[in-house]
N, C-alpha and C. Protein backbone atom coordinates (compact mmCIF):
# COMPACT_ATOMS: atom_id res chain seq x y z
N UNK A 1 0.84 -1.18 0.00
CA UNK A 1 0.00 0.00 0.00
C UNK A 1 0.88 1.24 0.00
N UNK A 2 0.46 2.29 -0.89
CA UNK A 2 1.56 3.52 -0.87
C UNK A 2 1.05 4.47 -0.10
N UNK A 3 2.33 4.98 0.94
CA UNK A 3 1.92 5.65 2.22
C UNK A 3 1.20 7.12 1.47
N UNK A 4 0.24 8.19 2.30
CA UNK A 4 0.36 9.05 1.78
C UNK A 4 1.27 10.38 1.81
N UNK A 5 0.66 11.33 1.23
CA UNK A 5 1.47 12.40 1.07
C UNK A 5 1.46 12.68 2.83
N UNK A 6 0.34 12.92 3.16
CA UNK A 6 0.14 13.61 5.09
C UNK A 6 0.96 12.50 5.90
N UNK A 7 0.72 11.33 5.48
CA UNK A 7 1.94 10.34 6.58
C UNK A 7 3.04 10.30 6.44
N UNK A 8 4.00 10.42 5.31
CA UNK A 8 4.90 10.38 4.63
C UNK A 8 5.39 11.60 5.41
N UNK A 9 4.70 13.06 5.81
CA UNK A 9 4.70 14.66 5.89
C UNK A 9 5.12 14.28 7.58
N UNK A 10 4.13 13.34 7.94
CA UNK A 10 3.99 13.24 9.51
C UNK A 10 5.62 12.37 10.10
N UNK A 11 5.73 11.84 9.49
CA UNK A 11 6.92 10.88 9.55
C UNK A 11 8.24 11.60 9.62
N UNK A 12 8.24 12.56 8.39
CA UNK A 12 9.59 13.69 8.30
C UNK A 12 9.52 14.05 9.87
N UNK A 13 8.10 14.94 10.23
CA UNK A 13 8.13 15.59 11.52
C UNK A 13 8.37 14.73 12.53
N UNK A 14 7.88 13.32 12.93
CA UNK A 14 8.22 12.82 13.63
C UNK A 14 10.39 12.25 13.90
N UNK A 15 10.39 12.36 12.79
CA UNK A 15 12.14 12.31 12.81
C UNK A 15 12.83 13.86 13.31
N UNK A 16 12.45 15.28 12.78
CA UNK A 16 12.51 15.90 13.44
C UNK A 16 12.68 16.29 14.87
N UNK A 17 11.29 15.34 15.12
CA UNK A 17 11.21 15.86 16.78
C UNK A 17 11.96 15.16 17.82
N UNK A 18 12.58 14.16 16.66
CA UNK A 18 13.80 12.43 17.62
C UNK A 18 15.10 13.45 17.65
N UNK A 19 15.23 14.95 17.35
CA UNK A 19 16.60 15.36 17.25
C UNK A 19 16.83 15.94 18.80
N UNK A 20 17.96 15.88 19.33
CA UNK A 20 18.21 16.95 20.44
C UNK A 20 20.11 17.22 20.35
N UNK A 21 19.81 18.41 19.87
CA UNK A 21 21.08 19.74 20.16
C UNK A 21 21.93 18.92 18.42
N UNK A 22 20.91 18.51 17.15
CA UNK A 22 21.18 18.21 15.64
C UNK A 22 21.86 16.91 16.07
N UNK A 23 21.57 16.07 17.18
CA UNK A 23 21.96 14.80 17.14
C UNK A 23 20.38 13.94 17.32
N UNK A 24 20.56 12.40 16.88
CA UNK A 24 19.15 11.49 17.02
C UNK A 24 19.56 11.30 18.39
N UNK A 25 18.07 11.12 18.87
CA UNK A 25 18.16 11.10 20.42
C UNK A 25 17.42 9.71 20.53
N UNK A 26 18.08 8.66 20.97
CA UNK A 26 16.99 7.32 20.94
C UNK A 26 16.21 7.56 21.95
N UNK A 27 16.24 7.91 23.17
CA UNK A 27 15.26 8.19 23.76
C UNK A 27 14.16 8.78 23.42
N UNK A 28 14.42 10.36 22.89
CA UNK A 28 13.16 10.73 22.05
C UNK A 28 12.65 10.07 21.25
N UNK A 29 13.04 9.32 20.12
CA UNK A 29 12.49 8.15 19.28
C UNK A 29 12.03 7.43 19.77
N UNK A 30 11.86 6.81 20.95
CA UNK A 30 10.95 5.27 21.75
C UNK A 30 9.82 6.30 21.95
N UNK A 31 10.09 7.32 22.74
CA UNK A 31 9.22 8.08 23.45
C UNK A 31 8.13 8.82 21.90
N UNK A 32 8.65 9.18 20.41
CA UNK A 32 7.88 9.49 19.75
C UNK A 32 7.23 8.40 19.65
N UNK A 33 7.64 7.02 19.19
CA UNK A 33 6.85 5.71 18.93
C UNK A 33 5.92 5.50 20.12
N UNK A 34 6.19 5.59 20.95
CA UNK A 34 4.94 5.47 21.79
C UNK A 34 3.90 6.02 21.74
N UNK A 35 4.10 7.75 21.43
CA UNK A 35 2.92 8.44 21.13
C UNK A 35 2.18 8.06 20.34
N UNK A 36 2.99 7.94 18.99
CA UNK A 36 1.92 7.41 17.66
C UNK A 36 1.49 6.01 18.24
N UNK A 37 1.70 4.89 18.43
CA UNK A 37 1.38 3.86 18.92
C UNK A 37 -0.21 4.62 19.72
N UNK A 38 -0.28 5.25 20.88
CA UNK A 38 -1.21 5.50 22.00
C UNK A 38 -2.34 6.50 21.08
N UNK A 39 -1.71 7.33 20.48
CA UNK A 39 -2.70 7.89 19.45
C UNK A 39 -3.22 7.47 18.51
N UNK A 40 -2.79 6.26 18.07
CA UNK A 40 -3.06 5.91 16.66
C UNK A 40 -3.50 6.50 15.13
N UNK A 41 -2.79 7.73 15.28
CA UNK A 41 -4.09 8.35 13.82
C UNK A 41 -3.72 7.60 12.29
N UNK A 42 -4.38 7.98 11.34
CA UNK A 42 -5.11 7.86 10.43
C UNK A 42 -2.89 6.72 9.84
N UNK A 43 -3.26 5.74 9.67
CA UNK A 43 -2.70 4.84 9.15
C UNK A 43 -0.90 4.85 9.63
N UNK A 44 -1.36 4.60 10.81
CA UNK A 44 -0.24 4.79 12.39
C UNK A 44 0.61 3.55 11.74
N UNK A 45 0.10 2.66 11.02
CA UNK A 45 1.10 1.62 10.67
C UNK A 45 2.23 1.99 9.60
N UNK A 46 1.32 2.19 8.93
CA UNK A 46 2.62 3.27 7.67
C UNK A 46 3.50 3.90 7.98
N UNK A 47 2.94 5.51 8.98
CA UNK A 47 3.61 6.32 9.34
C UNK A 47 4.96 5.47 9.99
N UNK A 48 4.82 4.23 10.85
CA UNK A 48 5.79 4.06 12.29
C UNK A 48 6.72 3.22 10.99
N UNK A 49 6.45 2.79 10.04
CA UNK A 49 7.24 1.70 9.13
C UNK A 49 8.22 3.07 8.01
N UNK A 50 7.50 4.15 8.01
CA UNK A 50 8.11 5.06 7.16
C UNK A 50 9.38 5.74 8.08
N UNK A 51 8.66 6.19 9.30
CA UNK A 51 9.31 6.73 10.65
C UNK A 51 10.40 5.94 10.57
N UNK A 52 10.73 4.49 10.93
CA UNK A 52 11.65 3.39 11.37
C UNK A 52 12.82 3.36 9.87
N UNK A 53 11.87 3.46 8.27
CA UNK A 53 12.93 3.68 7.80
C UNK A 53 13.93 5.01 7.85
N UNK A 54 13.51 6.05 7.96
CA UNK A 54 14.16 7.34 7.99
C UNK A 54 15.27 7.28 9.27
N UNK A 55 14.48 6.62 10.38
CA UNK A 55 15.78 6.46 11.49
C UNK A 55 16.67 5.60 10.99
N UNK A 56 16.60 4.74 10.50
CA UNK A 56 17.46 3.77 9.90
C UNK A 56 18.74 4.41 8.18
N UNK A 57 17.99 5.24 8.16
CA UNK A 57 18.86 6.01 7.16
C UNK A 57 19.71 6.84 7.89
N UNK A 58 18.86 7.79 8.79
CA UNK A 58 19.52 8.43 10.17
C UNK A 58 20.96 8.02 10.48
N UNK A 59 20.57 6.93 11.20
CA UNK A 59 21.52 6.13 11.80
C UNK A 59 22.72 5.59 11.08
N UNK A 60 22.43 5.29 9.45
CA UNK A 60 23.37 4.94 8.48
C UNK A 60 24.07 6.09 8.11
N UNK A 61 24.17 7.42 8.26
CA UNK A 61 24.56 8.35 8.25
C UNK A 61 25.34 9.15 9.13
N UNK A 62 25.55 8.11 10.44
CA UNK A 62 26.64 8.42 11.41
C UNK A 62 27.50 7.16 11.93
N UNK A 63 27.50 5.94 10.43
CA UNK A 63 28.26 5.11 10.66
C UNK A 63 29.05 5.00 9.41
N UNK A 64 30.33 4.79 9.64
CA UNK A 64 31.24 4.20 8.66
C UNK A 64 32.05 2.99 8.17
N UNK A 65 32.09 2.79 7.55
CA UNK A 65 32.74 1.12 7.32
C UNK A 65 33.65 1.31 6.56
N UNK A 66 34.72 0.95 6.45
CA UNK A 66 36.27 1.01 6.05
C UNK A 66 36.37 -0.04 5.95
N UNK A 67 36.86 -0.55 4.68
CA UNK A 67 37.49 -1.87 3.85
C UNK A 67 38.97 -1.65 3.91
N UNK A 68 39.41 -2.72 3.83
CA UNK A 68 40.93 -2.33 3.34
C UNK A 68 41.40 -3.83 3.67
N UNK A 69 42.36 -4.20 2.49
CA UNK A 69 43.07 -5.56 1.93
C UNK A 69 43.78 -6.02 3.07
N UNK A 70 44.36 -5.35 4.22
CA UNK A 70 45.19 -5.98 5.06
C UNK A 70 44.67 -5.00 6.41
N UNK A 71 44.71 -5.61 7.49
CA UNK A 71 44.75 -5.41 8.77
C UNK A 71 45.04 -3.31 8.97
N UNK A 72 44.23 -2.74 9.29
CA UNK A 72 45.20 -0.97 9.38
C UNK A 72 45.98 -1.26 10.66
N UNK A 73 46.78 -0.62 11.01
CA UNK A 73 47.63 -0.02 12.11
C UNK A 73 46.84 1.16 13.05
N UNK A 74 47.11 0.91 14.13
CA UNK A 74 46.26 1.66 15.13
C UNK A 74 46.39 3.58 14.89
N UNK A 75 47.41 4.07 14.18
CA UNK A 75 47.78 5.16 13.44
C UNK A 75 47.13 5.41 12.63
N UNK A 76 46.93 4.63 11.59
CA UNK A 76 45.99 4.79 10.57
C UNK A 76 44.97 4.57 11.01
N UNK A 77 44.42 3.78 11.48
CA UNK A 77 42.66 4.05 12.10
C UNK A 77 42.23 5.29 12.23
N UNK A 78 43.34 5.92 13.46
CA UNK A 78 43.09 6.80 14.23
C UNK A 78 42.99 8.27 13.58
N UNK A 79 44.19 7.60 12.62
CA UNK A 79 43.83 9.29 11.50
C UNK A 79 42.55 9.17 10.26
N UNK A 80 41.83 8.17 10.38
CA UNK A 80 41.46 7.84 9.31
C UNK A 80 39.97 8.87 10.28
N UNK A 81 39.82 7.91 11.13
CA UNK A 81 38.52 8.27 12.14
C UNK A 81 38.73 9.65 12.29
N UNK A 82 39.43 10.57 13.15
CA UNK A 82 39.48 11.39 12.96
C UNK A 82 39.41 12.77 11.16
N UNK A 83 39.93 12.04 10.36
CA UNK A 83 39.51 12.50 8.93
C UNK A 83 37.86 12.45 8.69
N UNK A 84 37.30 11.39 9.04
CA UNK A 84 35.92 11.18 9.00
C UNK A 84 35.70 11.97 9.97
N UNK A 85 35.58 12.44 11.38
CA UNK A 85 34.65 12.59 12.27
C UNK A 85 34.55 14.34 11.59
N UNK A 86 35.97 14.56 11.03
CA UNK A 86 36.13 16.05 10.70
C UNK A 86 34.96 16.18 9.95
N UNK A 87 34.96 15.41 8.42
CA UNK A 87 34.24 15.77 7.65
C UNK A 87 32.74 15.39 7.78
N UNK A 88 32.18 14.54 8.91
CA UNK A 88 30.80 13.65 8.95
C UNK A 88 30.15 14.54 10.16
N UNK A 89 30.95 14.46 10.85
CA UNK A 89 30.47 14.96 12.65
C UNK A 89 31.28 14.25 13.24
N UNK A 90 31.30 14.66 14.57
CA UNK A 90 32.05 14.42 15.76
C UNK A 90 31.74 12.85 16.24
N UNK A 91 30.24 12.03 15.80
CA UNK A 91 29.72 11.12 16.22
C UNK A 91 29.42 9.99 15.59
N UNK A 92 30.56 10.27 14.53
CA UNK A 92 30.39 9.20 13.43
C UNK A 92 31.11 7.82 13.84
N UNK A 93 30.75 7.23 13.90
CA UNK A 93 31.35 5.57 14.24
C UNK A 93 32.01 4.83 13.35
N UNK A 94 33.34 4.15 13.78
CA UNK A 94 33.52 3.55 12.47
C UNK A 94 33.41 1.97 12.58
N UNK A 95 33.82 1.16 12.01
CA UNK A 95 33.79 -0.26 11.94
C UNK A 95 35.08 -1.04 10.51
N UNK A 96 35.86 -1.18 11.16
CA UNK A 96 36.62 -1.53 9.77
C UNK A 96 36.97 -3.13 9.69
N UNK A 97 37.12 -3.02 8.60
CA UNK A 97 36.82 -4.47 8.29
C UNK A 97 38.28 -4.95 7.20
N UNK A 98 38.19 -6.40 7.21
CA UNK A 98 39.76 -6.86 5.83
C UNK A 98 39.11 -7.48 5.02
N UNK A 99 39.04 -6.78 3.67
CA UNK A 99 38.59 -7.52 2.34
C UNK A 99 39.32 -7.91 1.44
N UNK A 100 40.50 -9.28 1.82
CA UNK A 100 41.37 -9.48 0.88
C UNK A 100 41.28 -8.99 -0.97
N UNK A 101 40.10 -9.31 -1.27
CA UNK A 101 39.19 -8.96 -2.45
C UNK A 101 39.94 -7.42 -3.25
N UNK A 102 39.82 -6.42 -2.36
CA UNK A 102 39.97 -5.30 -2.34
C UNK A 102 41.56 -5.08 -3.48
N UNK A 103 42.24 -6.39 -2.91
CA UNK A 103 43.99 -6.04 -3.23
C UNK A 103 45.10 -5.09 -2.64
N UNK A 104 43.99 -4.03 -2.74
CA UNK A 104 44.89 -3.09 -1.89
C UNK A 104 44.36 -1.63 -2.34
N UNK A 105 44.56 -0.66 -1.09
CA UNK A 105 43.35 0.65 -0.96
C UNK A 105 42.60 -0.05 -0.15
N UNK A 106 41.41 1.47 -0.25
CA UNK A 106 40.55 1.39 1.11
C UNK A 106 39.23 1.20 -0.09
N UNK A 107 38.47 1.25 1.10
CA UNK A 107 36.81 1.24 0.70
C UNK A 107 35.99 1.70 1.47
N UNK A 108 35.61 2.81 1.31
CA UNK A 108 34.54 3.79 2.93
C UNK A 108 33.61 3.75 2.07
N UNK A 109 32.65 3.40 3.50
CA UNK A 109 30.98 4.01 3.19
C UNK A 109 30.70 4.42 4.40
N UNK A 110 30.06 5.84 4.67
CA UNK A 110 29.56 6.42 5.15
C UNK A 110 27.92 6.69 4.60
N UNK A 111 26.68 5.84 5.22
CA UNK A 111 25.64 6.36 4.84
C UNK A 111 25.46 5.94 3.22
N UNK A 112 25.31 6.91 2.40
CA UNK A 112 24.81 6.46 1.00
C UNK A 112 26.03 7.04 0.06
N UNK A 113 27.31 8.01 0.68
CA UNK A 113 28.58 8.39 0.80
C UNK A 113 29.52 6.38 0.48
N UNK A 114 29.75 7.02 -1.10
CA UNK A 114 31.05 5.48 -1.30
C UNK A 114 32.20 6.25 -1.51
N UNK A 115 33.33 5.91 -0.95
CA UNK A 115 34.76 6.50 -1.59
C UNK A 115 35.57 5.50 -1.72
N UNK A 116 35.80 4.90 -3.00
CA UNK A 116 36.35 3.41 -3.23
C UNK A 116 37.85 3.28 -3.93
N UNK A 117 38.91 4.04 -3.31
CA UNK A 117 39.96 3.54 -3.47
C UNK A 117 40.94 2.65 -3.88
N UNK A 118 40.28 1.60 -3.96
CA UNK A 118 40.91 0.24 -4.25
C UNK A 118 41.03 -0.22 -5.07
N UNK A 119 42.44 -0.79 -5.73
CA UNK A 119 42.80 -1.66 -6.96
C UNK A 119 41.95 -2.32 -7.66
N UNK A 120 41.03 -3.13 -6.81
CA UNK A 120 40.04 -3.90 -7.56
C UNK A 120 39.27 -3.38 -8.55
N UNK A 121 38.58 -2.01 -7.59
CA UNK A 121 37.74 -1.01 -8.18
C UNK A 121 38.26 -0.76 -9.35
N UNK A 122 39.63 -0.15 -9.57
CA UNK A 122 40.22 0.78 -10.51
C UNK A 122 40.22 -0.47 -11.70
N UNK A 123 40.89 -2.14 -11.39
CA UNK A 123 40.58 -2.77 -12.49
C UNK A 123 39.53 -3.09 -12.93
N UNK A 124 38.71 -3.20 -12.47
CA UNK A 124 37.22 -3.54 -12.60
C UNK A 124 36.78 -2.23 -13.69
N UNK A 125 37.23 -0.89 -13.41
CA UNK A 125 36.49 0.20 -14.33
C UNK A 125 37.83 -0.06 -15.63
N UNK A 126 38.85 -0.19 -15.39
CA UNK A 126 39.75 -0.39 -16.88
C UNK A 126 39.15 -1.76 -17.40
N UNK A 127 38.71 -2.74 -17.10
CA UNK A 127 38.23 -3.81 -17.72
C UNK A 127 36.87 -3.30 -18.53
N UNK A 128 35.95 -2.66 -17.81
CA UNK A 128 35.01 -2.25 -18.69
C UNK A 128 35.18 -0.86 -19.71
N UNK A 129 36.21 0.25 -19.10
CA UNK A 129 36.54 0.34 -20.26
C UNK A 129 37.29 -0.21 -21.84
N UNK A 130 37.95 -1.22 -21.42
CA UNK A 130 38.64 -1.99 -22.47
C UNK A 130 37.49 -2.92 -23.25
N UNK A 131 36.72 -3.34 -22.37
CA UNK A 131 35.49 -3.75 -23.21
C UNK A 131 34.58 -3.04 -24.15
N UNK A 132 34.69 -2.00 -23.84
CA UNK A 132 33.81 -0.94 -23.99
C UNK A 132 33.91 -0.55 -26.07
């Protein structure tokens, strides 16, 4: 069923009102879901499934994931995180991970943010240009 325009409207506001001092506040978020839950208005199921995705985009937007072919060094993390927190916010999280795959370079995603560094990548686009 496609949500409407007014729930879809209500949903933005309800993510709005989950903010405190331009950060998500999970507390405020349980505490908005409860309201709509106790109020129920006009297609409370939509709204809380539209609501839940937007926090979930939210939330993908103050996490980062870092690829990279071999193990980083606690130096490089640290400047890496700090490079991110500069450019994301102060509250961005990271999570890094080893993708032999990769070869070598990094691979960040931040949110819907790709910055793909890596050998693989770069052969992967000369292969399709050579196909091309």
């Amino acid at each position: 069923m496609k949500l409407s325009k007014e729930a879809r409207r209500l949903s933005k506001d309800l993510l709005r009102a989950s903010f405190t001092d331009g950060l998500l506040d999970a507390d405020k978020a349980k505490k908005v879901t409860e309201t709509v839950i106790t109020s129920k208005p006009r297609n409370y199921i939509g709204v809380l499934k539209e609501y839940a995705r937007l926090i979930r985009l939210e939330a993908a937007k103050r996490h980062a994931t870092i690829e990279s072919a071999e193990e980083l060094e606690g130096t490089e993390k640290s400047a890496l995180t700090k490079t991110l927190r500069a450019k994301f916010g102060a509250d961005v999280t990271t999570d890094y991970k080893v993708n032999p795959a990769l070869i070598g370079g990094l691979r960040i995603q931040v949110g819907s943010t790709v910055v793909d560094a890596s050998i693989r990548s770069r052969l992967d686009r000369l292969a399709n240009d050579l196909a091309a």
